[in-house]
Protein backbone atom coordinates (compact mmCIF):
# COMPACT_ATOMS: atom_id res chain seq x y z
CA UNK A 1 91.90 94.89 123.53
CA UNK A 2 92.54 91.20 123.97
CA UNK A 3 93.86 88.96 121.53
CA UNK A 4 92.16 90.31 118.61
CA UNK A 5 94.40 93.47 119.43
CA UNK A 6 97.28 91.60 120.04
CA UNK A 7 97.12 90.15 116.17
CA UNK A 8 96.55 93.42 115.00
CA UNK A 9 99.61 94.79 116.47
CA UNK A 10 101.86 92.03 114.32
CA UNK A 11 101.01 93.81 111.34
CA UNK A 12 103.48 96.59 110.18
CA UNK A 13 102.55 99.87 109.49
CA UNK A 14 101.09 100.83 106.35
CA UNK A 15 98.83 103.34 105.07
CA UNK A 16 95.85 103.15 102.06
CA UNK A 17 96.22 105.41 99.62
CA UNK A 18 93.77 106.98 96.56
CA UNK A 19 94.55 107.92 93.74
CA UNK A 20 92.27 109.77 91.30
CA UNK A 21 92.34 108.98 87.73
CA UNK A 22 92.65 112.45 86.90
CA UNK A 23 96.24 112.47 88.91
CA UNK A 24 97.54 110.24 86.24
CA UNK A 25 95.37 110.76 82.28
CA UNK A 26 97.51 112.99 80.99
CA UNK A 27 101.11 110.78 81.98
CA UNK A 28 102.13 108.22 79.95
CA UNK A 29 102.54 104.76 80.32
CA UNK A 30 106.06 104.61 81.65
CA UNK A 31 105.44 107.84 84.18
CA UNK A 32 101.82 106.05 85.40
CA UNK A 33 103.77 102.99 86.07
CA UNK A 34 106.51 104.59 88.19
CA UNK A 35 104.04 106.75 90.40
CA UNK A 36 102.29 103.44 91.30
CA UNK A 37 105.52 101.78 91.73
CA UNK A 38 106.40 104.89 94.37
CA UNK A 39 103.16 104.48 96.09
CA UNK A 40 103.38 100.46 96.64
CA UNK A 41 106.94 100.33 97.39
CA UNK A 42 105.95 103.14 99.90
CA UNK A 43 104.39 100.59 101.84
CA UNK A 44 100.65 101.49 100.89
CA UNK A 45 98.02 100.13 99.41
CA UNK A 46 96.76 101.71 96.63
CA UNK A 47 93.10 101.96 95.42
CA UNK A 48 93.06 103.90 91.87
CA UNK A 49 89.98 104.95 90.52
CA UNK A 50 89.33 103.38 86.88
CA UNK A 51 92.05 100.50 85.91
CA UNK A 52 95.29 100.64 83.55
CA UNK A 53 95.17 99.49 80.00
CA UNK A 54 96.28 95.37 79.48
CA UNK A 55 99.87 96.54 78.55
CA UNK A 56 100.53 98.95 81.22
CA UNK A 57 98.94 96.29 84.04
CA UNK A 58 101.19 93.56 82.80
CA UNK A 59 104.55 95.93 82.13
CA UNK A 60 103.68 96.69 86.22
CA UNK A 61 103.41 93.23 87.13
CA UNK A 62 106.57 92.26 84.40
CA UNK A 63 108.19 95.71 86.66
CA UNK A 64 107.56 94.02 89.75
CA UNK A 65 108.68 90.64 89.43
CA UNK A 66 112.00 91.91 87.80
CA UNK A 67 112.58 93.50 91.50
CA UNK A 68 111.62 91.28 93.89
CA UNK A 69 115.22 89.84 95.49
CA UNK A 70 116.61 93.45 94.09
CA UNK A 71 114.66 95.62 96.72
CA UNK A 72 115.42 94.39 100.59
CA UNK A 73 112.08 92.72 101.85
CA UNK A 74 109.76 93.14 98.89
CA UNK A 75 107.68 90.51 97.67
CA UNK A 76 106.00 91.97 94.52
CA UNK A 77 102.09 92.94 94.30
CA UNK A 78 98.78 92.02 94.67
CA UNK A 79 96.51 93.45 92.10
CA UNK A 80 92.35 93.26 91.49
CA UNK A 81 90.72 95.20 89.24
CA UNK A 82 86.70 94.93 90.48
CA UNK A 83 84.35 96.37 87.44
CA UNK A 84 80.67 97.57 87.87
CA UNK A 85 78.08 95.75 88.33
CA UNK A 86 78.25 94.04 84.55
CA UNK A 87 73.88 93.10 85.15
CA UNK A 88 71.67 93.85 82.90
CA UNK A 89 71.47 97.72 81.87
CA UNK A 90 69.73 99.55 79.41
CA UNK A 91 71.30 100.72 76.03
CA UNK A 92 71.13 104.29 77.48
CA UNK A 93 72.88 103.49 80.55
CA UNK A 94 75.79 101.54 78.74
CA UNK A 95 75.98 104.31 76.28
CA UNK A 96 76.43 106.85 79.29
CA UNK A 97 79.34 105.28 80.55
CA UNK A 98 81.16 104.37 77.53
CA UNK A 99 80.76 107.66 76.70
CA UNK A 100 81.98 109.40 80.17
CA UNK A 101 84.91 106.69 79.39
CA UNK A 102 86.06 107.49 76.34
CA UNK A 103 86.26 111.69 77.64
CA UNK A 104 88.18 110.80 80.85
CA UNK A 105 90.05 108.34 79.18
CA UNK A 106 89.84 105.62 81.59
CA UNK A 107 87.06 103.10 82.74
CA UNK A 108 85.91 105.26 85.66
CA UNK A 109 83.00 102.30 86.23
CA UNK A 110 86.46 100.06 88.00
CA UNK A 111 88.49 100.16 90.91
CA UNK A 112 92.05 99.19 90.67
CA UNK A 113 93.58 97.61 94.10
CA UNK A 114 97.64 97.20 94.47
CA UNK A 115 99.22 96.53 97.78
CA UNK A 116 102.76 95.09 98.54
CA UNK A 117 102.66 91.18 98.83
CA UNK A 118 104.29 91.76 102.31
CA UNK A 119 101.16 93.35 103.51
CA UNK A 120 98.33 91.95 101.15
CA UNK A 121 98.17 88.21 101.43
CA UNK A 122 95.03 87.88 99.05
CA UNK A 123 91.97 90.60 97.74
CA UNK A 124 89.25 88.08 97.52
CA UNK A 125 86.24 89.55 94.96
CA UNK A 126 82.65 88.89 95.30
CA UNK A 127 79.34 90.72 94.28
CA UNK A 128 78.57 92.29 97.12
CA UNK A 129 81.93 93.00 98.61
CA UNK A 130 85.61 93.13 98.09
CA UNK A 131 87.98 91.43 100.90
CA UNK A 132 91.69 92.72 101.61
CA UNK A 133 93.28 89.77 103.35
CA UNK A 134 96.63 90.99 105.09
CA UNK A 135 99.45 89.35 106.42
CA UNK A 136 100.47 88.84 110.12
């Protein structure tokens, strides 16, 4: 294993979880907010397929903050929301997807990343790729 193996071992357990948009369309605000909440303070690292609207993503992070030096050894989040690709795409295509949007209720064309800031030290974004930095 050798030192790479070594520096893997410093980092506490955790697990990744996904959750499906269609766990959480039909909840509202307040209950979509708690599951997440359950899942990060879980110690995971969520990835939810689509994203939340603006005022449930900042009533999380408002959530969050208000706990951190409430809940022993939690730091608050880290949170990315990576869209598609956002090129160039025909009428048709954009019409597609607003339109698959608007019956599942959520963007389904996004990813939505959370992780405890005791595991998660950074998600880094790029075109090509998305980076999960974790602490050691």
């Amino acid at each position: 294993m050798g030192k790479r193996g070594k520096e893997l071992g410093k980092i506490k357990g955790f697990s990744i979880q996904f959750l499906p948009y269609s766990e959480i369309r039909g909840e509202s605000g307040d209950e979509r907010i708690k599951k997440i909440l359950s899942i990060v303070l879980g110690n995971n690292i969520l990835i939810l397929q689509g994203k939340l609207k603006p005022d449930e993503e900042a009533r999380l992070i408002g959530d969050t903050m208000a706990m951190v030096g409430h809940i022993k050894n939690f730091k608050g989040i880290e949170l990315a929301v990576i869209s598609g690709s956002g090129g160039a795409e025909s009428y048709l295509s954009k019409f597609k997807y607003g339109l698959a949007n608007a019956l599942t209720g959520g963007d389904m064309n996004a990813v939505t990343i959370i992780g405890p800031a005791t595991i998660v030290k950074e998600i880094k974004r790029n075109p090509k790729k998305i980076e999960l930095l974790l602490n050691k």
